[in-house]
N, C-alpha and C. Protein backbone atom coordinates (compact mmCIF):
# COMPACT_ATOMS: atom_id res chain seq x y z
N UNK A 1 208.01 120.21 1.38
CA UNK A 1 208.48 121.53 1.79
C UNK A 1 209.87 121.37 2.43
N UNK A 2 210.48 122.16 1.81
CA UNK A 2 211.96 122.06 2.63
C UNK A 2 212.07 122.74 4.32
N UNK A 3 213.21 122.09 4.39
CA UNK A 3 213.24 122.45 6.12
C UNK A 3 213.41 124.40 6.00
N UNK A 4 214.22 125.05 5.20
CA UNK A 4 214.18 126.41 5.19
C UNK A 4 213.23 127.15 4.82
N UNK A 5 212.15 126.66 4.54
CA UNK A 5 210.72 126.93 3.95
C UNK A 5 210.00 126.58 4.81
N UNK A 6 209.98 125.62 5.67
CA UNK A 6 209.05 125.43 7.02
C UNK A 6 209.60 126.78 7.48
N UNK A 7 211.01 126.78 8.22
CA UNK A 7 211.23 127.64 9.63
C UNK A 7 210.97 128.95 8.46
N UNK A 8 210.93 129.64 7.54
CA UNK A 8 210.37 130.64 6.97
C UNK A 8 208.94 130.72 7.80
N UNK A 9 208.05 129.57 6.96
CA UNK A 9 206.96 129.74 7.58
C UNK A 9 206.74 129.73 8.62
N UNK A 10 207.38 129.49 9.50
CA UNK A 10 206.95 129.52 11.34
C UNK A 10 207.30 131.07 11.26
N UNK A 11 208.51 131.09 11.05
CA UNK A 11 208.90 132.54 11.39
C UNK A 11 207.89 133.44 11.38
N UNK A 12 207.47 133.15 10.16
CA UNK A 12 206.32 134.47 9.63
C UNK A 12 205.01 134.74 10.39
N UNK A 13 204.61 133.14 10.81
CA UNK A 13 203.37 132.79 11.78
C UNK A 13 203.71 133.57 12.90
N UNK A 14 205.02 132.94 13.84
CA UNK A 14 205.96 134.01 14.99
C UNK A 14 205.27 135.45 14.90
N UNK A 15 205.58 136.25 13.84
CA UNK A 15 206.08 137.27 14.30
C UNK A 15 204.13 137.39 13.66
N UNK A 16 203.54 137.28 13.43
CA UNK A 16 201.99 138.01 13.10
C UNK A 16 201.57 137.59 14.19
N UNK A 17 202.09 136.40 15.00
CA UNK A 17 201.19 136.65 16.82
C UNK A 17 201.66 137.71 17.40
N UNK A 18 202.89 137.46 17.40
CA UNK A 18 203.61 139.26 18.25
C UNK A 18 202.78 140.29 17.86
N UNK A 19 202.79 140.44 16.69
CA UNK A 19 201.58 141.97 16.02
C UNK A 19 200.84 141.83 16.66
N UNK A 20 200.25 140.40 16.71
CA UNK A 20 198.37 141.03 16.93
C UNK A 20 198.42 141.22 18.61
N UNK A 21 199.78 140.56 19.36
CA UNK A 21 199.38 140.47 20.84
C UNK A 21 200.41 141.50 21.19
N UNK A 22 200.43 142.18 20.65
CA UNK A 22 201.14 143.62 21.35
C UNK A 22 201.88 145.01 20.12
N UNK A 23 199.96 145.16 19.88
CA UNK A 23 199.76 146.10 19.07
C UNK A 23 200.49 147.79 19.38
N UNK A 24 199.95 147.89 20.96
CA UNK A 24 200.36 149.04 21.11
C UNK A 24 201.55 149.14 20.85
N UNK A 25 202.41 148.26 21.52
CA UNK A 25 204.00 148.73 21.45
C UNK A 25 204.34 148.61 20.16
N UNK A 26 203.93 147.61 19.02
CA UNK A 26 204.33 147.36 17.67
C UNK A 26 204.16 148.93 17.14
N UNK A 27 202.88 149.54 17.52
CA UNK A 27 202.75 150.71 16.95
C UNK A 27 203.68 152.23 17.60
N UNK A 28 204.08 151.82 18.93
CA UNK A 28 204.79 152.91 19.24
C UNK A 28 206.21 153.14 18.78
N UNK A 29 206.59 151.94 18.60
CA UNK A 29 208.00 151.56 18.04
C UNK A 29 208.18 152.29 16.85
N UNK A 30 206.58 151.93 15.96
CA UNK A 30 207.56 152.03 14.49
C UNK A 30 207.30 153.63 14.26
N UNK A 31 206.28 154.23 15.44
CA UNK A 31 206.20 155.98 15.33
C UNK A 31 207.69 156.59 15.85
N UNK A 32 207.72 155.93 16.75
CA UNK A 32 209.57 156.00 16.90
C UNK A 32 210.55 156.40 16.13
N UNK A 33 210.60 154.81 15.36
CA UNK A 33 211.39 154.43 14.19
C UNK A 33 210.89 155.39 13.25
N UNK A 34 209.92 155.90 12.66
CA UNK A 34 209.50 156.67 11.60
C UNK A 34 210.30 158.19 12.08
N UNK A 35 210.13 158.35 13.28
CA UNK A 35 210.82 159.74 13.37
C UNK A 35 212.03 159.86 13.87
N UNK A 36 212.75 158.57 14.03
CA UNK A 36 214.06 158.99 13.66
C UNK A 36 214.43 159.09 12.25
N UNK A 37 213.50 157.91 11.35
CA UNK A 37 214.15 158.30 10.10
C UNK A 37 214.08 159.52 9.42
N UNK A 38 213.17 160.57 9.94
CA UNK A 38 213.00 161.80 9.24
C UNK A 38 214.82 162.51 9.26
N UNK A 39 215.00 162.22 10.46
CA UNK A 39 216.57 162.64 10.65
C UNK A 39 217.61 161.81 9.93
N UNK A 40 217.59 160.05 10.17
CA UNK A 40 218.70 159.82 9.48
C UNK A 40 218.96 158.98 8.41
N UNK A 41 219.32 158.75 7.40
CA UNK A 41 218.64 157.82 6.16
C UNK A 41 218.65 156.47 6.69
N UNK A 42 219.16 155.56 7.89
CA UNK A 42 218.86 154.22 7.87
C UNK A 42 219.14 154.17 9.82
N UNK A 43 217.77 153.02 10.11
CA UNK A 43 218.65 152.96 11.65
C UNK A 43 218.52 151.35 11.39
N UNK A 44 218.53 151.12 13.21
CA UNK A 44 218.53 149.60 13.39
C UNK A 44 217.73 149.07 14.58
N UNK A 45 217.58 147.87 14.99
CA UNK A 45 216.62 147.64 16.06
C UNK A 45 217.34 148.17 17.12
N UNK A 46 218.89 147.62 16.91
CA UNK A 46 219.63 148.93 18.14
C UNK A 46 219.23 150.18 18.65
N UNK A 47 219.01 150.73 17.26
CA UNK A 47 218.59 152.27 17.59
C UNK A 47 217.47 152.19 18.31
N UNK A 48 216.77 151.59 18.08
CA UNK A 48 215.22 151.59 18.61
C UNK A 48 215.40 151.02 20.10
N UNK A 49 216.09 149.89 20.08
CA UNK A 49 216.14 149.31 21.83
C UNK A 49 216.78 150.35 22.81
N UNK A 50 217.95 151.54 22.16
CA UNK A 50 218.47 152.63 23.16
C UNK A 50 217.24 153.17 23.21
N UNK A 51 216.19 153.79 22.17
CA UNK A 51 215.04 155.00 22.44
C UNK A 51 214.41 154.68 23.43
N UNK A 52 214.20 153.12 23.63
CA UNK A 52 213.39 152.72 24.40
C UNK A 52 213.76 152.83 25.76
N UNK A 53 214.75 152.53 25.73
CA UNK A 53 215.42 152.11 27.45
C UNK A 53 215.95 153.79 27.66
N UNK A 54 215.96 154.92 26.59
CA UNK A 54 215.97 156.20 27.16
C UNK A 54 214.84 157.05 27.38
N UNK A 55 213.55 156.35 26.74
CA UNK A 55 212.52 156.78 26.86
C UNK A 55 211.56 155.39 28.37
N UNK A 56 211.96 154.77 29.05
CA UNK A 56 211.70 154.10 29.42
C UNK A 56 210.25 153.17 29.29
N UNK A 57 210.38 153.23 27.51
CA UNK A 57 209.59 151.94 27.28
C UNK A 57 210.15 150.29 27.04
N UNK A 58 209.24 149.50 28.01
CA UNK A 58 209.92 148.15 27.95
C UNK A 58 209.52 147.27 26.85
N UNK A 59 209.97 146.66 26.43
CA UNK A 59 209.48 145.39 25.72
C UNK A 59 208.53 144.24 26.34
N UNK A 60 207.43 144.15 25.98
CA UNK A 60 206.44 143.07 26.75
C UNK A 60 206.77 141.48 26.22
N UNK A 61 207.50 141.67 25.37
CA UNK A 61 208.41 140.27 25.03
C UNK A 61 209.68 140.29 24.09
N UNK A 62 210.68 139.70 24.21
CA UNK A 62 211.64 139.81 23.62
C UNK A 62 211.94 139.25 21.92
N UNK A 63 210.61 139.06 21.50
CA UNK A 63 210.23 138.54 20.03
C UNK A 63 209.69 139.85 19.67
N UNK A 64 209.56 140.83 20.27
CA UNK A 64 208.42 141.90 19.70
C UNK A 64 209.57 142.71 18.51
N UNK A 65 210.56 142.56 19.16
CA UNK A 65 211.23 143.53 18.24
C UNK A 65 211.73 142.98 16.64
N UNK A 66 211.47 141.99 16.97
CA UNK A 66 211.95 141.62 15.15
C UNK A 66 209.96 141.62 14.17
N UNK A 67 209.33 142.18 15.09
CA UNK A 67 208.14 142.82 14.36
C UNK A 67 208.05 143.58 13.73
N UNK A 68 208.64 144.85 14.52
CA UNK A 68 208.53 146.35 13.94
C UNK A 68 208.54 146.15 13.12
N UNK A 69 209.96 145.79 12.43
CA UNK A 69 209.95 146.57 10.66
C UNK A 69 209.91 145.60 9.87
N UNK A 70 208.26 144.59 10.45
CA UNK A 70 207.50 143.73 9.10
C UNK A 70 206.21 144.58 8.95
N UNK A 71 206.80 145.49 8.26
CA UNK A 71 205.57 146.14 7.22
C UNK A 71 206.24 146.42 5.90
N UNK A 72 205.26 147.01 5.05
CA UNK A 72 205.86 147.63 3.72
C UNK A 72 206.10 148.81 3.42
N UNK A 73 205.86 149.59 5.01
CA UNK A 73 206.41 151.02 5.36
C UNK A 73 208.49 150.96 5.22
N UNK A 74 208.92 149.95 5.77
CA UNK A 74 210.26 149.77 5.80
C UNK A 74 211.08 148.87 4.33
N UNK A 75 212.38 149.27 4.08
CA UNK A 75 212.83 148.52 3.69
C UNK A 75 213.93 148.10 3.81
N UNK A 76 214.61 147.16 4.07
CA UNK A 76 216.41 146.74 4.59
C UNK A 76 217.17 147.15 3.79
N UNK A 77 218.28 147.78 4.16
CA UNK A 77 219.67 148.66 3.29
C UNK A 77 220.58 147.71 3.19
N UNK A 78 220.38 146.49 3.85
CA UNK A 78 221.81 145.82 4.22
C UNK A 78 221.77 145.52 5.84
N UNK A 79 222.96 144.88 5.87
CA UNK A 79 223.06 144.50 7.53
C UNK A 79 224.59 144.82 8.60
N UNK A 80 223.79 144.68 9.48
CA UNK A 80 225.55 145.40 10.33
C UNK A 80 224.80 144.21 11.45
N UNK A 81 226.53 144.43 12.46
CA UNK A 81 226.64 143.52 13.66
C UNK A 81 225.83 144.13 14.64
N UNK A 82 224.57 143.26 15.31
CA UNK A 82 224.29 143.91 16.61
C UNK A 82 225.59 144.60 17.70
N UNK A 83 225.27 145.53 18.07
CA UNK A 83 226.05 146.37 19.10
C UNK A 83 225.29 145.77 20.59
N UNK A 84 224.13 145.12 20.90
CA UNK A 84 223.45 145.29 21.75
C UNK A 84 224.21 144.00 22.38
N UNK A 85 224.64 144.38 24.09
CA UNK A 85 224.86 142.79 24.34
C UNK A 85 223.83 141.65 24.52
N UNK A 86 222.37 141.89 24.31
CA UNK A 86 221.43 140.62 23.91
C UNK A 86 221.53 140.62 23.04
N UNK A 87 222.23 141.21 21.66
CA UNK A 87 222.02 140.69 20.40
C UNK A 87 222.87 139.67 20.00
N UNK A 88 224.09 139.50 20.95
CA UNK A 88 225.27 138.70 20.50
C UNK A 88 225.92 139.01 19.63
N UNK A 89 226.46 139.70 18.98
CA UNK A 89 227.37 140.26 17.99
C UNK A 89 225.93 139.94 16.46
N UNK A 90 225.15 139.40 16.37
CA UNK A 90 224.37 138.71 15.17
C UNK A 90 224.34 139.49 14.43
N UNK A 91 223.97 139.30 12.94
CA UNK A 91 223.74 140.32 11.84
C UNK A 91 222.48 140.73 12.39
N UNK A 92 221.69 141.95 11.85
CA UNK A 92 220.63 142.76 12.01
C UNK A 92 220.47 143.40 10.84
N UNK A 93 219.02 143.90 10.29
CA UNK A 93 219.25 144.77 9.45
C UNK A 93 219.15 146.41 9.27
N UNK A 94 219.77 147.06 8.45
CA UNK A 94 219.58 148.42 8.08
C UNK A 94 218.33 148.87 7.94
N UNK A 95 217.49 149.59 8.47
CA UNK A 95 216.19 149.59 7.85
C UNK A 95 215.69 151.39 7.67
N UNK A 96 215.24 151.55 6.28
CA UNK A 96 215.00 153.08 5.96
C UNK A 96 213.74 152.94 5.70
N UNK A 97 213.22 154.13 5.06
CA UNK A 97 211.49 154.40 4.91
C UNK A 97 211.56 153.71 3.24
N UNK A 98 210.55 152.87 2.39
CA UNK A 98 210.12 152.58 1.84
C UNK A 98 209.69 153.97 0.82
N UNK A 99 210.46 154.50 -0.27
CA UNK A 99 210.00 155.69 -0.52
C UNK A 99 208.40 155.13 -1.39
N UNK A 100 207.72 156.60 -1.27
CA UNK A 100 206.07 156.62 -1.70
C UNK A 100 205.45 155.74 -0.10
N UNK A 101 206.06 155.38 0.61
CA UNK A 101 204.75 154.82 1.68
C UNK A 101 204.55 156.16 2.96
């Protein structure tokens, strides 16, 4: 197995503990995320980290957020620079509704 095929697979392991150990917020997020997209064709975890900190929900860990949008409800448009200063300038992705889900 190659080394980019291991850290794939960790990754993937990563983020299905986050799901299962912090369901609620995984689920409030992406009701969130679902209703902003009714309004705009694509957001970002950005968008979602302002709702939060204007809706004053916290993050119970700072891995939770690259959860949300592993379902097959979402799909990535592309990528832009985090705006967030914990994101470090990093790529992020575009993420819209999955049409038919």
């Amino acid at each position: 197995m190659t080394r980019q095929c291991l850290a794939m697979k960790e990754r993937a392991i990563g983020i299905c503990r986050v799901e299962a150990k912090h369901k609620d917020f995984i689920a409030k997020m992406r009701r969130a995320a679902l209703g902003m997209l009714r309004r705009r064709h694509v957001i970002t975890a950005d968008d979602l980290r302002q709702w939060a900190s204007e809706n004053k929900v916290k993050a119970p860990n700072k891995n939770c957020w690259g959860a949300i949008f592993n379902t097959r409800e979402f799909v990535c448009r592309g990528r832009v620079r985090s705006k967030q200063v914990s994101g470090h300038g990093n790529w992020i992705g575009k993420w819209s509704r999955r049409q038919g889900a």
